[in-house]
PDB file of N, CA and C in Angstrom:
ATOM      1  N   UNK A   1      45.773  95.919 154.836  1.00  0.00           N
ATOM      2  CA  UNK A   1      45.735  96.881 153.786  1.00  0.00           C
ATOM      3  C   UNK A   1      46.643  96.432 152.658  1.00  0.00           C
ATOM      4  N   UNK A   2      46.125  95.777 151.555  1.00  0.00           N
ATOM      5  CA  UNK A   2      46.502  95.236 150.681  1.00  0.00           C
ATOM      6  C   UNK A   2      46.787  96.020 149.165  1.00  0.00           C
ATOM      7  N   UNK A   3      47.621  96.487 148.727  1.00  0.00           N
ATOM      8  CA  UNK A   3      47.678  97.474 147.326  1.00  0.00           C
ATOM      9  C   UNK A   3      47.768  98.905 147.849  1.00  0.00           C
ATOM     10  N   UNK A   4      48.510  99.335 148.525  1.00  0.00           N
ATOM     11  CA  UNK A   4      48.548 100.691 148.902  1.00  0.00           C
ATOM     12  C   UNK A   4      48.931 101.756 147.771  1.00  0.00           C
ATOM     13  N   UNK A   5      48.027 102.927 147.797  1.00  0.00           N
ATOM     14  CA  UNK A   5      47.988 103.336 146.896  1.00  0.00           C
ATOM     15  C   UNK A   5      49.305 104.586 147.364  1.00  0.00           C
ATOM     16  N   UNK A   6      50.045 104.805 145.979  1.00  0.00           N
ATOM     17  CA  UNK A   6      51.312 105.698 146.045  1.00  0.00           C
ATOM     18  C   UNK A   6      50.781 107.276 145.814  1.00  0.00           C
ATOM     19  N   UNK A   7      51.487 108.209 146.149  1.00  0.00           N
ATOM     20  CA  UNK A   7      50.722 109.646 145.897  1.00  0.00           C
ATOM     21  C   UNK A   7      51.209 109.722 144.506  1.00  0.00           C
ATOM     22  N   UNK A   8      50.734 110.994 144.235  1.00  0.00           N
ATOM     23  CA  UNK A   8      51.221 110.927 142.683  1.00  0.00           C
ATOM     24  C   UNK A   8      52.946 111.816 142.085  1.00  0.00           C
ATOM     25  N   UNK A   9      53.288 112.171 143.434  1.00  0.00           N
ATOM     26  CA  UNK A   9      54.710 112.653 143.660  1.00  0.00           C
ATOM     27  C   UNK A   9      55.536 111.819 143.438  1.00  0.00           C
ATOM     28  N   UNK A  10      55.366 110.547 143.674  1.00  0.00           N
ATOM     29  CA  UNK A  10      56.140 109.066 143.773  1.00  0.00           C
ATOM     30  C   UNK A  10      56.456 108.954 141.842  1.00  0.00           C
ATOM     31  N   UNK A  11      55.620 109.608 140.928  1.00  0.00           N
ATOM     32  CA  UNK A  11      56.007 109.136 139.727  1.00  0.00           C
ATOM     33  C   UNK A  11      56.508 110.450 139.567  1.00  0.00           C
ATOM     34  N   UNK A  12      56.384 111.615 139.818  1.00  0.00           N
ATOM     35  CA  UNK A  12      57.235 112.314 139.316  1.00  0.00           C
ATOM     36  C   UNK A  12      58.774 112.663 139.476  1.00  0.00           C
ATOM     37  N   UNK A  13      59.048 111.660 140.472  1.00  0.00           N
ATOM     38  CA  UNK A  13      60.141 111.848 140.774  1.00  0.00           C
ATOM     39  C   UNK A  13      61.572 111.485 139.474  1.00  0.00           C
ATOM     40  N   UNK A  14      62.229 112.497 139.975  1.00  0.00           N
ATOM     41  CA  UNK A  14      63.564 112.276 139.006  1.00  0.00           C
ATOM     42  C   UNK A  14      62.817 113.168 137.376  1.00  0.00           C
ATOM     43  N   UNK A  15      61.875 113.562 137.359  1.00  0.00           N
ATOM     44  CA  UNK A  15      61.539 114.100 135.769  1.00  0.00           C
ATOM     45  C   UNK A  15      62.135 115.545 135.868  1.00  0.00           C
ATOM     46  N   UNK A  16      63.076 115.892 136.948  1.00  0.00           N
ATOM     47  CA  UNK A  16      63.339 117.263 136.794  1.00  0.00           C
ATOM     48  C   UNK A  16      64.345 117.116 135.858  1.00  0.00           C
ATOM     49  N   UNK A  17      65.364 115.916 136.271  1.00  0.00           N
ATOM     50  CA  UNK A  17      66.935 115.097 136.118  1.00  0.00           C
ATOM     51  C   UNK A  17      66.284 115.230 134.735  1.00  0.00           C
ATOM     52  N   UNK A  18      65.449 114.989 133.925  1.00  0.00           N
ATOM     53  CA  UNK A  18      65.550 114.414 132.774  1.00  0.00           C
ATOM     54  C   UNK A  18      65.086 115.673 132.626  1.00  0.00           C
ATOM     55  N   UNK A  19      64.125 116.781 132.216  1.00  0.00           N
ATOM     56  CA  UNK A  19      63.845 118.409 131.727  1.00  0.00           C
ATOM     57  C   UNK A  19      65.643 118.552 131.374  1.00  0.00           C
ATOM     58  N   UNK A  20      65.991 118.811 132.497  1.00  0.00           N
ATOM     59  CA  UNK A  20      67.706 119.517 132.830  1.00  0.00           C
ATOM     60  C   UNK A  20      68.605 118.645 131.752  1.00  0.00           C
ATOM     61  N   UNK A  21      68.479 117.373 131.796  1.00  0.00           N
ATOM     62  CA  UNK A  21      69.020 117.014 130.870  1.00  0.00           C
ATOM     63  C   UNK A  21      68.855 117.418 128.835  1.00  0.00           C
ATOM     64  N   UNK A  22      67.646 117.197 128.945  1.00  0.00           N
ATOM     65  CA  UNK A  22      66.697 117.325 128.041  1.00  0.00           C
ATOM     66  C   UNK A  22      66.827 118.840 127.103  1.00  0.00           C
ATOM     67  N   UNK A  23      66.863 120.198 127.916  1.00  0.00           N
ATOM     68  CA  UNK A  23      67.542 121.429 127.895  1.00  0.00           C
ATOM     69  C   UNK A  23      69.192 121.758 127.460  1.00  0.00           C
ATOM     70  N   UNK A  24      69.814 120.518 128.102  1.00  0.00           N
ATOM     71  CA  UNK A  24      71.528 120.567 128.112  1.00  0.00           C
ATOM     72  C   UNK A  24      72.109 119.774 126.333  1.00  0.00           C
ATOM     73  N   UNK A  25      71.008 119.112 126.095  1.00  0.00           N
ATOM     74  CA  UNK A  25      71.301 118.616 124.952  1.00  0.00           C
ATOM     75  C   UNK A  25      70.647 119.342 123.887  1.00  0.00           C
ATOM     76  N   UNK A  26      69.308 120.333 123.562  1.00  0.00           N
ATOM     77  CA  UNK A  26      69.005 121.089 122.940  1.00  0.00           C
ATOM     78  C   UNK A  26      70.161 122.370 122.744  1.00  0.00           C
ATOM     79  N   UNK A  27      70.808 122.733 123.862  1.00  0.00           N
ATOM     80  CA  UNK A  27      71.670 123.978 123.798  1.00  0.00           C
ATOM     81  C   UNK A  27      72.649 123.148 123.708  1.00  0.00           C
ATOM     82  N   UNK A  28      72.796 122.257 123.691  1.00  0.00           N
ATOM     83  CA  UNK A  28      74.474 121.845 122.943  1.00  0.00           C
ATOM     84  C   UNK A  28      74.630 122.330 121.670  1.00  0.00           C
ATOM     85  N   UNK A  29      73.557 121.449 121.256  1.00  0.00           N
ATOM     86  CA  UNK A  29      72.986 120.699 119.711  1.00  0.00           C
ATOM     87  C   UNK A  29      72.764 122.376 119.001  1.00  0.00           C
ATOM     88  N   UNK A  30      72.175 123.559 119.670  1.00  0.00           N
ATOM     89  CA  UNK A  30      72.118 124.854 119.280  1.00  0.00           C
ATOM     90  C   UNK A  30      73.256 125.836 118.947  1.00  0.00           C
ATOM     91  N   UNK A  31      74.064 125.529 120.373  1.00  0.00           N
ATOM     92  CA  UNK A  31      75.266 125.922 120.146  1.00  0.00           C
ATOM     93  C   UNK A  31      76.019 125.216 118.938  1.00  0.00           C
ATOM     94  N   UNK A  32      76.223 123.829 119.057  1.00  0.00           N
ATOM     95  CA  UNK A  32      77.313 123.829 117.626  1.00  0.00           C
ATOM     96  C   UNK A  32      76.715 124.197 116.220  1.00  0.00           C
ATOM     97  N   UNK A  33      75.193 124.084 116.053  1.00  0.00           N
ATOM     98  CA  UNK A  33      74.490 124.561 114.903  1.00  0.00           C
ATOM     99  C   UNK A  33      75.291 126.273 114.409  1.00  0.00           C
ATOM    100  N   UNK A  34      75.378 127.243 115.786  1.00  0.00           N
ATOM    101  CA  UNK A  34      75.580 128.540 115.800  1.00  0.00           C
ATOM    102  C   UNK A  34      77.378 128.705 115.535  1.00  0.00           C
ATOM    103  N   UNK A  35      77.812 127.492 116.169  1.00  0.00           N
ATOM    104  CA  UNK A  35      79.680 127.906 115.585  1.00  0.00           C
ATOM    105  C   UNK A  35      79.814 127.439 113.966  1.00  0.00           C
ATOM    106  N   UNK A  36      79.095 126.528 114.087  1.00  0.00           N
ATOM    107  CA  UNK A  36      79.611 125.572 112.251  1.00  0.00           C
ATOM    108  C   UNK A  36      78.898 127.047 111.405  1.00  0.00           C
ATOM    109  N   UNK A  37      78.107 127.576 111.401  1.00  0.00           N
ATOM    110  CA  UNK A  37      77.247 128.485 110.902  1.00  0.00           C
ATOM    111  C   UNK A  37      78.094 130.072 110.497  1.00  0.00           C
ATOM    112  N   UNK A  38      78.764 130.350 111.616  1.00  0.00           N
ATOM    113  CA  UNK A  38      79.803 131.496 111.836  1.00  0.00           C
ATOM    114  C   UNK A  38      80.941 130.695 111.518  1.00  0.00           C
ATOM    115  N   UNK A  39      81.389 129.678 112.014  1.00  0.00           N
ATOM    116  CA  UNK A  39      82.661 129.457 111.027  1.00  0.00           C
ATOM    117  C   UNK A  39      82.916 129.575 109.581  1.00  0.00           C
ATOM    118  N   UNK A  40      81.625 129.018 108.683  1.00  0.00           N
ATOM    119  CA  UNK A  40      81.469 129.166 107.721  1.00  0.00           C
ATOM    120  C   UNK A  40      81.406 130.329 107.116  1.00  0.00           C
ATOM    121  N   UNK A  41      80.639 131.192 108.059  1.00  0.00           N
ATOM    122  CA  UNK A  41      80.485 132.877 107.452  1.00  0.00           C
ATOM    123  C   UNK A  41      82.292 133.595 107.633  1.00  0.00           C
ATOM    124  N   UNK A  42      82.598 132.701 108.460  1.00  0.00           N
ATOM    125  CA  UNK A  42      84.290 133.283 108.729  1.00  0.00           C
ATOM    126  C   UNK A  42      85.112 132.542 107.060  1.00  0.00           C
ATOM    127  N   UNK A  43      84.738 131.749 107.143  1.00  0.00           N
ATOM    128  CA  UNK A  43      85.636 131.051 105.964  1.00  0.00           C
ATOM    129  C   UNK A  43      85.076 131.361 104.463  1.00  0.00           C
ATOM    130  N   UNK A  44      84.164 132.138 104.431  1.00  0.00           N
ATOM    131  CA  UNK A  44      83.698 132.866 103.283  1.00  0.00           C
ATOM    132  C   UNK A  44      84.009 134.391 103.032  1.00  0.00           C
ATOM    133  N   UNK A  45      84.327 134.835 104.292  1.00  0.00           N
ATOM    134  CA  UNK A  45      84.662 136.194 103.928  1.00  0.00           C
ATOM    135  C   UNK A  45      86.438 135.793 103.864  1.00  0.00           C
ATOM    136  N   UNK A  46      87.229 134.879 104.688  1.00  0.00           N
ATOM    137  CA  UNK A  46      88.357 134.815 104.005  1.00  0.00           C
ATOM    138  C   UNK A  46      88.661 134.453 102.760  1.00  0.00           C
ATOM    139  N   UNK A  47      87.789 134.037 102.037  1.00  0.00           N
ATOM    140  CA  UNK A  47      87.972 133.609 100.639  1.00  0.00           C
ATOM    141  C   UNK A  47      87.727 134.754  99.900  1.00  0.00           C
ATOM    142  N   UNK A  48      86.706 135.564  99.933  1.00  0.00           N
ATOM    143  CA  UNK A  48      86.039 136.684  99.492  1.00  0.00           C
ATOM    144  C   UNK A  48      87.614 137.709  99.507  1.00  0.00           C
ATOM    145  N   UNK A  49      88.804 137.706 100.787  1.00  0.00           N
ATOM    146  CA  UNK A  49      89.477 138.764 100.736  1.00  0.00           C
ATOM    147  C   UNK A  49      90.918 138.084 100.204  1.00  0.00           C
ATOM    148  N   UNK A  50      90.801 136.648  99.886  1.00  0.00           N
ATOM    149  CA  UNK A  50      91.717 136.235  99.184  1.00  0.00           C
ATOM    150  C   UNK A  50      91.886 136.049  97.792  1.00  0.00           C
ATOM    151  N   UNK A  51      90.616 136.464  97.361  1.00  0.00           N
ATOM    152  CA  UNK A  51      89.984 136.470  96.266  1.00  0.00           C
ATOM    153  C   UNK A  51      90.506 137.864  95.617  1.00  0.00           C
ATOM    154  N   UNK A  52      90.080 138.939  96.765  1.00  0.00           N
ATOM    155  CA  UNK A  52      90.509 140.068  95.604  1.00  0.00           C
ATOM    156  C   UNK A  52      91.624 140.489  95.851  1.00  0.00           C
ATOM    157  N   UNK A  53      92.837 139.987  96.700  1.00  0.00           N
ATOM    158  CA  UNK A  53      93.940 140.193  97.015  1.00  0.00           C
ATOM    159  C   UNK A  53      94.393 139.510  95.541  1.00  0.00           C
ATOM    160  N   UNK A  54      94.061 138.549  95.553  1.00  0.00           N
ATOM    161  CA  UNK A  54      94.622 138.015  94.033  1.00  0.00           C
ATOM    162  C   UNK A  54      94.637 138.237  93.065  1.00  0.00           C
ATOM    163  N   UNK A  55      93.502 138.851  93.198  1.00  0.00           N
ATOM    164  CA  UNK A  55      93.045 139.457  91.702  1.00  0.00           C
ATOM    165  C   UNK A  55      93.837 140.626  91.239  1.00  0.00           C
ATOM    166  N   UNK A  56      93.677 141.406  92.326  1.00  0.00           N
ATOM    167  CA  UNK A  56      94.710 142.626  92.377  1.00  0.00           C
ATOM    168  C   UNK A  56      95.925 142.083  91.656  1.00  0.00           C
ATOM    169  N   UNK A  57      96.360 141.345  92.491  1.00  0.00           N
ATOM    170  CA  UNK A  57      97.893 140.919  92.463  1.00  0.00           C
ATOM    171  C   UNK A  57      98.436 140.482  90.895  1.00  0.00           C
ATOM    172  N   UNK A  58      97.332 140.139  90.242  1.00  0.00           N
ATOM    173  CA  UNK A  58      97.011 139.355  88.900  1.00  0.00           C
ATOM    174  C   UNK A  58      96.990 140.095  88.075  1.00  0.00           C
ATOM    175  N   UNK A  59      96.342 141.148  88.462  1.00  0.00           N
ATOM    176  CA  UNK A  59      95.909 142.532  87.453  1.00  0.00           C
ATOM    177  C   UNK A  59      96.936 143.509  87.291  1.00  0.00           C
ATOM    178  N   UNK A  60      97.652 143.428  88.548  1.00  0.00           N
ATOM    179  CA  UNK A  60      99.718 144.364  88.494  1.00  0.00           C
ATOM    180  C   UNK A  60     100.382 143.512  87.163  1.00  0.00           C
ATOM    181  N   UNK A  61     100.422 142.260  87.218  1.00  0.00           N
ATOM    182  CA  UNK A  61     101.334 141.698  86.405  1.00  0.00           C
ATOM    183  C   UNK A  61     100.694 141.925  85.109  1.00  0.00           C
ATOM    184  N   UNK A  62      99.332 142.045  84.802  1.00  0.00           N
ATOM    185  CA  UNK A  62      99.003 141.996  83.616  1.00  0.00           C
ATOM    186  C   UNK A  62      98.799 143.317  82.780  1.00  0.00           C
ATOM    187  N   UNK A  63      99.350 144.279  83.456  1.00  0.00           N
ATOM    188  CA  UNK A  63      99.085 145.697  83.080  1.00  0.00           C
ATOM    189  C   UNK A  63     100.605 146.079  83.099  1.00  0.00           C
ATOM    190  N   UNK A  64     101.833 145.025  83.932  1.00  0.00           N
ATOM    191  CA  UNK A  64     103.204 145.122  83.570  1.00  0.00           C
ATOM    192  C   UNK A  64     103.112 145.969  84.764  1.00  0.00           C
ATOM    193  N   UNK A  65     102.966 146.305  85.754  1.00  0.00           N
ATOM    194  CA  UNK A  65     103.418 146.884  86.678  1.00  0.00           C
ATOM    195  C   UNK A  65     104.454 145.522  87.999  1.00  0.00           C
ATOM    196  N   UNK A  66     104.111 144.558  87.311  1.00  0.00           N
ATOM    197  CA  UNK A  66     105.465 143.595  88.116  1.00  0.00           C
ATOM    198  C   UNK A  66     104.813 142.866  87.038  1.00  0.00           C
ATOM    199  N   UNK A  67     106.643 141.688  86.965  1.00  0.00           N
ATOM    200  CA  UNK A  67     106.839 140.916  86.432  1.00  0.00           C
ATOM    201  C   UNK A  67     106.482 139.364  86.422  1.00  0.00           C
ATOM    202  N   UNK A  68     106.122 138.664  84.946  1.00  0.00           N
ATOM    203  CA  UNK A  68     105.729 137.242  85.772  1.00  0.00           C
ATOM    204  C   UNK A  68     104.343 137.194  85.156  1.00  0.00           C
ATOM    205  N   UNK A  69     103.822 135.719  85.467  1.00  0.00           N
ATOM    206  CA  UNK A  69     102.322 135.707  85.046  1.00  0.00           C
ATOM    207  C   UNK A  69     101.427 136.010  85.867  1.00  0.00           C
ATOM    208  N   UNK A  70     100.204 136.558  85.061  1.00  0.00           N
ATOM    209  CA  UNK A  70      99.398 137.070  86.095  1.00  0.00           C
ATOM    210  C   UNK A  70      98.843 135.640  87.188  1.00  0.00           C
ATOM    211  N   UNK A  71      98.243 134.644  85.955  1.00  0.00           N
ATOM    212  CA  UNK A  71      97.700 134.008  87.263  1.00  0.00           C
ATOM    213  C   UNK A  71      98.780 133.033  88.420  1.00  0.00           C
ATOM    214  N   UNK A  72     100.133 132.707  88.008  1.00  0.00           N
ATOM    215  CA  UNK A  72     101.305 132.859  88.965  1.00  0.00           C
ATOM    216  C   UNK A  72     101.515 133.340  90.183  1.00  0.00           C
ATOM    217  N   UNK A  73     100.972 134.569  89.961  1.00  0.00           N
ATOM    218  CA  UNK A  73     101.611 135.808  91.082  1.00  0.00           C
ATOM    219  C   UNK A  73      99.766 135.390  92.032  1.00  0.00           C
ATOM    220  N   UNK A  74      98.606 135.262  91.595  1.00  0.00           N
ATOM    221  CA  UNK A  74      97.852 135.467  91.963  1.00  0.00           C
ATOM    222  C   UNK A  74      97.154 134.251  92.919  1.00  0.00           C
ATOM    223  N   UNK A  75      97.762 132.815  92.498  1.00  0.00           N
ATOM    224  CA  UNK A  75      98.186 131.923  93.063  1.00  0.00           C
ATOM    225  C   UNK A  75      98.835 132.133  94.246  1.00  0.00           C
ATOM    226  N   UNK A  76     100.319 132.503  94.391  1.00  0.00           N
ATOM    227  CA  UNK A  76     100.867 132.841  95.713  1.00  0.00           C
ATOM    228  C   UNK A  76     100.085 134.295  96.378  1.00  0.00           C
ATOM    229  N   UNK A  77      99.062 135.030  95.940  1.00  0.00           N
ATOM    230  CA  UNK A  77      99.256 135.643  96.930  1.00  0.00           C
ATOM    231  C   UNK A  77      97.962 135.101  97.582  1.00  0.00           C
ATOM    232  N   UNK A  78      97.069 134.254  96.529  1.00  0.00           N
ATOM    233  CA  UNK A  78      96.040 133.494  97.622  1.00  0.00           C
ATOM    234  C   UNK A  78      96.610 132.589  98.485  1.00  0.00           C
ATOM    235  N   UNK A  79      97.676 131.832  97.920  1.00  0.00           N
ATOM    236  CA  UNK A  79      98.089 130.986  98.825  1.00  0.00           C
ATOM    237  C   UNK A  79      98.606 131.633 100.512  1.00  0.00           C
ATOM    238  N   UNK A  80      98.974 132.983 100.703  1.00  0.00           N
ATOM    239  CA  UNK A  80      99.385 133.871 101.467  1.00  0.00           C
ATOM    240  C   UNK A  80      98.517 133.875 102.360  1.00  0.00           C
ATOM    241  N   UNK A  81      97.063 133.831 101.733  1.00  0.00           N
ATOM    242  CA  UNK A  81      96.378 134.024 102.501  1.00  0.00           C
ATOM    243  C   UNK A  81      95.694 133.639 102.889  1.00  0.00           C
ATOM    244  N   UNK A  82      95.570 132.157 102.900  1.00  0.00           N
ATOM    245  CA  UNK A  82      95.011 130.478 103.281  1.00  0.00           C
ATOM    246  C   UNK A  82      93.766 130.083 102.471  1.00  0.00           C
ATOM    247  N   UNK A  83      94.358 130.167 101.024  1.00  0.00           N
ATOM    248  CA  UNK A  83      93.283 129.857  99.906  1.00  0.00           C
ATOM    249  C   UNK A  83      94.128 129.200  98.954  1.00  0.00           C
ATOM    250  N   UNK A  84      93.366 128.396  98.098  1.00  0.00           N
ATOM    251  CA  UNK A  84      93.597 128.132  96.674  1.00  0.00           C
ATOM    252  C   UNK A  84      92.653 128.482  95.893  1.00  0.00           C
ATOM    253  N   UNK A  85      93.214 128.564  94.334  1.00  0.00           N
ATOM    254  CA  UNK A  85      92.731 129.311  93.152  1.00  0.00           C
ATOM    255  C   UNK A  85      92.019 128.006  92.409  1.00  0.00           C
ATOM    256  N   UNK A  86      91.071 128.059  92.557  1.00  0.00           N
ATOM    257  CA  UNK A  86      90.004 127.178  92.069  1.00  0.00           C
ATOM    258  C   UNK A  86      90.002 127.591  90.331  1.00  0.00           C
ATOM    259  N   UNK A  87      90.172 128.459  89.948  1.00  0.00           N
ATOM    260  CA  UNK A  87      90.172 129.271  88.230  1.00  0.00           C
ATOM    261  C   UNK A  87      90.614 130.855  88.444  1.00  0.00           C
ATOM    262  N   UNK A  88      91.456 130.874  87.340  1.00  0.00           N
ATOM    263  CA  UNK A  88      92.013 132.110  87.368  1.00  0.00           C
ATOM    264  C   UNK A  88      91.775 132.210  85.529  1.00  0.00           C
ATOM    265  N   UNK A  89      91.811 133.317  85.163  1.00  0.00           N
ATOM    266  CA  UNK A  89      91.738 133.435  83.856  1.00  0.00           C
ATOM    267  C   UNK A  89      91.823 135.051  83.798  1.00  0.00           C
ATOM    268  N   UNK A  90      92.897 135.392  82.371  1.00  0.00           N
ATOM    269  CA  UNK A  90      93.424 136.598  82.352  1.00  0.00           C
ATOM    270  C   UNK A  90      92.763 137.046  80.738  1.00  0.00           C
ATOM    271  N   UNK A  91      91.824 138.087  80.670  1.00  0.00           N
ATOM    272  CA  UNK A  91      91.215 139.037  79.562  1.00  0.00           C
ATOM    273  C   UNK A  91      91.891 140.182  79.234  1.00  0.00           C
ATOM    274  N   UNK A  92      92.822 140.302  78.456  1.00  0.00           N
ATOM    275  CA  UNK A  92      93.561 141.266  77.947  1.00  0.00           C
ATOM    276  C   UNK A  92      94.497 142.073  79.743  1.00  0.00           C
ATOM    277  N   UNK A  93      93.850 142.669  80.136  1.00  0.00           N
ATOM    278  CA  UNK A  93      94.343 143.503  81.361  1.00  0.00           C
ATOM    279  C   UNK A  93      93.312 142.694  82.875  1.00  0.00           C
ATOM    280  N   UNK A  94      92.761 142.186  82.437  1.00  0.00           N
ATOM    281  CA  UNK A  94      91.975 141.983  83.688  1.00  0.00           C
ATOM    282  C   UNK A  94      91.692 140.287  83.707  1.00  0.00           C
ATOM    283  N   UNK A  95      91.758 140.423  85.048  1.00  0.00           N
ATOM    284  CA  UNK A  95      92.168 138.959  85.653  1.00  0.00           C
ATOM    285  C   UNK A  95      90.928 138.954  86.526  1.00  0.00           C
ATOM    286  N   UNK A  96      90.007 137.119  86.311  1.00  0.00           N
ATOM    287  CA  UNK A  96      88.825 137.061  86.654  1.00  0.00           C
ATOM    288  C   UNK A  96      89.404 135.569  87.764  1.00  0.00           C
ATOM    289  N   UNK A  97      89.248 135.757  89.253  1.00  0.00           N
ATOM    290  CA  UNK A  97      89.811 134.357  90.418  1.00  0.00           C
ATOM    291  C   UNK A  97      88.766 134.062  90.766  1.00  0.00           C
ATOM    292  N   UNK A  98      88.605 132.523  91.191  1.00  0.00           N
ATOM    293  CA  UNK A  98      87.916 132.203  92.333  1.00  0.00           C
ATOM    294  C   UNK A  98      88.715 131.570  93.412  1.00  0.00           C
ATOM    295  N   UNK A  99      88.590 132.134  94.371  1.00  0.00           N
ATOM    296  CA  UNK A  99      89.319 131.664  95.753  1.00  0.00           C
ATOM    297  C   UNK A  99      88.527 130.466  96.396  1.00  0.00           C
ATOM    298  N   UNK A 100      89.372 129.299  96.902  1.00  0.00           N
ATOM    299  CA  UNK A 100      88.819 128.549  97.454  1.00  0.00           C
ATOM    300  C   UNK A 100      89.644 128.280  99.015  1.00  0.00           C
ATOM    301  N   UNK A 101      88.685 128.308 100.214  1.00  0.00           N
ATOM    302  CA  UNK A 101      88.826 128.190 101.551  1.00  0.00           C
ATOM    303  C   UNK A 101      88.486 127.015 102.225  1.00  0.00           C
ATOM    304  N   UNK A 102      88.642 125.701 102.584  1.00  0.00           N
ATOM    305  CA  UNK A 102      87.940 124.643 103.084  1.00  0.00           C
ATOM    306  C   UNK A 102      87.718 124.690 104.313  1.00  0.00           C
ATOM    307  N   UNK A 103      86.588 124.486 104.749  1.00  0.00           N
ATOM    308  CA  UNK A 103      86.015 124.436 105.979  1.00  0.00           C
ATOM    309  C   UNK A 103      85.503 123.406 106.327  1.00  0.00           C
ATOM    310  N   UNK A 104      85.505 122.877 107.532  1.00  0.00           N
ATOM    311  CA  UNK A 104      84.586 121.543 107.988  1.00  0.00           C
ATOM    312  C   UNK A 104      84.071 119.817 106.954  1.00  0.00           C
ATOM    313  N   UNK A 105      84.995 120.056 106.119  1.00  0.00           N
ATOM    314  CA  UNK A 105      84.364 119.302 104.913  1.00  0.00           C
ATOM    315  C   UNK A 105      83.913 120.082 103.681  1.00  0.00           C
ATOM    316  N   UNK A 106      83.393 121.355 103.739  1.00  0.00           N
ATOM    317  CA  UNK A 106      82.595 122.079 102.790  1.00  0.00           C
ATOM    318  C   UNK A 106      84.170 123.267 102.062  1.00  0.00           C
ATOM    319  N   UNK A 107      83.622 123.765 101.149  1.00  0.00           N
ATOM    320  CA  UNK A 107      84.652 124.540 100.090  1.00  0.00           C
ATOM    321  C   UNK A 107      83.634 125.781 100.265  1.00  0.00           C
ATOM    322  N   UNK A 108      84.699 127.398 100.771  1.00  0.00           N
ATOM    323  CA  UNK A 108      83.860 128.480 101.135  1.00  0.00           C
ATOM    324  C   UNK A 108      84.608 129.084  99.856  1.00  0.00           C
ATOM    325  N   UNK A 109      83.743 129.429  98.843  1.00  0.00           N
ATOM    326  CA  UNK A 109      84.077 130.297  97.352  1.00  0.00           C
ATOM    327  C   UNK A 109      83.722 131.676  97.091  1.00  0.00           C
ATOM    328  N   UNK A 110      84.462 132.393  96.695  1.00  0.00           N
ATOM    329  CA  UNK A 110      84.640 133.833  96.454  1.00  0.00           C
ATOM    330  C   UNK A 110      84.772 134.296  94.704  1.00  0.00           C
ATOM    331  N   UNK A 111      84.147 134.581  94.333  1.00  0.00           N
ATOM    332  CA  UNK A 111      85.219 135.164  92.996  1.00  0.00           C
ATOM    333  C   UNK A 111      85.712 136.679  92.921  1.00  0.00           C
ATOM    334  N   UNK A 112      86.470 137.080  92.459  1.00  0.00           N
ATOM    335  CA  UNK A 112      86.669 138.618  92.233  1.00  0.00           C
ATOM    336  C   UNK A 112      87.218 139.016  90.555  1.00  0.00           C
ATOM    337  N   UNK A 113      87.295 140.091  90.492  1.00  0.00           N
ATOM    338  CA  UNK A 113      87.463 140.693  89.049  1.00  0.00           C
ATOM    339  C   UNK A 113      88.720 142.124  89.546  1.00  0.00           C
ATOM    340  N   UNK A 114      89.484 142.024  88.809  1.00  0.00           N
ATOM    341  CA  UNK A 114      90.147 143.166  88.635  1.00  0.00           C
ATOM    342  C   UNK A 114      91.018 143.672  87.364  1.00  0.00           C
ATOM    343  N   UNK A 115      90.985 145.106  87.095  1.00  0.00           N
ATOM    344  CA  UNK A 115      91.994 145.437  85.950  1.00  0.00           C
ATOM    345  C   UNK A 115      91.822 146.805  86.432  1.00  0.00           C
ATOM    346  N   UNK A 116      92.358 147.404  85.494  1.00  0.00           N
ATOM    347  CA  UNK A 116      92.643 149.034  85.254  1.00  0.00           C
ATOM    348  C   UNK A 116      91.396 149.865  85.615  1.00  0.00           C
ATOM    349  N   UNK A 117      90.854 151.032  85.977  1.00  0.00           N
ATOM    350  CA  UNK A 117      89.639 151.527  86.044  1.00  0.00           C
ATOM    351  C   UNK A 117      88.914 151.965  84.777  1.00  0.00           C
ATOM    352  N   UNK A 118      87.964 151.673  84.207  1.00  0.00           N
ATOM    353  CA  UNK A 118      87.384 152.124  83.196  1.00  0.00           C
ATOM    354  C   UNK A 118      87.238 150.392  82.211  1.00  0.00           C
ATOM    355  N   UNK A 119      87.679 149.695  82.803  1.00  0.00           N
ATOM    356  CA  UNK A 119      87.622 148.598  82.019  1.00  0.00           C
ATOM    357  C   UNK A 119      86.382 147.635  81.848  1.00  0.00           C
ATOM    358  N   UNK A 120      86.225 146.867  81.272  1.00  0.00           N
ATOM    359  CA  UNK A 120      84.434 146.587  81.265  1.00  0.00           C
ATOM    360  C   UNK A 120      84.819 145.240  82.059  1.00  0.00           C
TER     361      UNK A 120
END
């Protein structure tokens, strides 16, 4: 009996090893898609609240309720809050920031506006 023929179990063997594998690298590859994704949404809303912390902070000095320049004061208090001030610029009473947050390589940006109420 010359060329014996193999069942067809003989080739499937080991293709589970590779599915399982095959699965373990899709949900890796898913999972870090899903943290870089939420990190980013994390490092945008800290910019977003360093943003109007500053602004605030910008808009006291420029209405004379503390001393100092507005965009000065508005600088340290982004810096407080793990940002830099990408542009700050002061319109009579109201102070216009953009907060900048770095993430992963990428820059997460916010701007905010603040002054007195009734102000345009």
């Amino acid at each position: 009996m010359s060329g014996a023929v193999q069942s067809p179990k003989a080739f499937e063997r080991g293709s589970g090893t590779v599915l399982a594998l095959a699965t373990v690298a899709v949900l890796a590859a898913v999972t870090a898609a899903v943290v870089l994704v939420c990190g980013a949404w994390a490092a945008r809303q800290r910019a977003g609240i360093a943003a109007d912390a500053a602004a605030l902070a910008g808009a006291d000095v420029a209405v004379g309720r503390a001393a100092g320049d507005p965009c000065t004061r508005a600088r340290l208090v982004a810096g407080a809050n793990g940002a830099t001030l990408a542009e700050c610029a002061v319109a009579g009473v109201v102070v216009s920031v953009t907060a900048v947050v770095p993430y992963a390589g990428w820059r997460a940006e916010a701007p905010a506006r603040a002054g007195p109420p009734g102000t345009p």
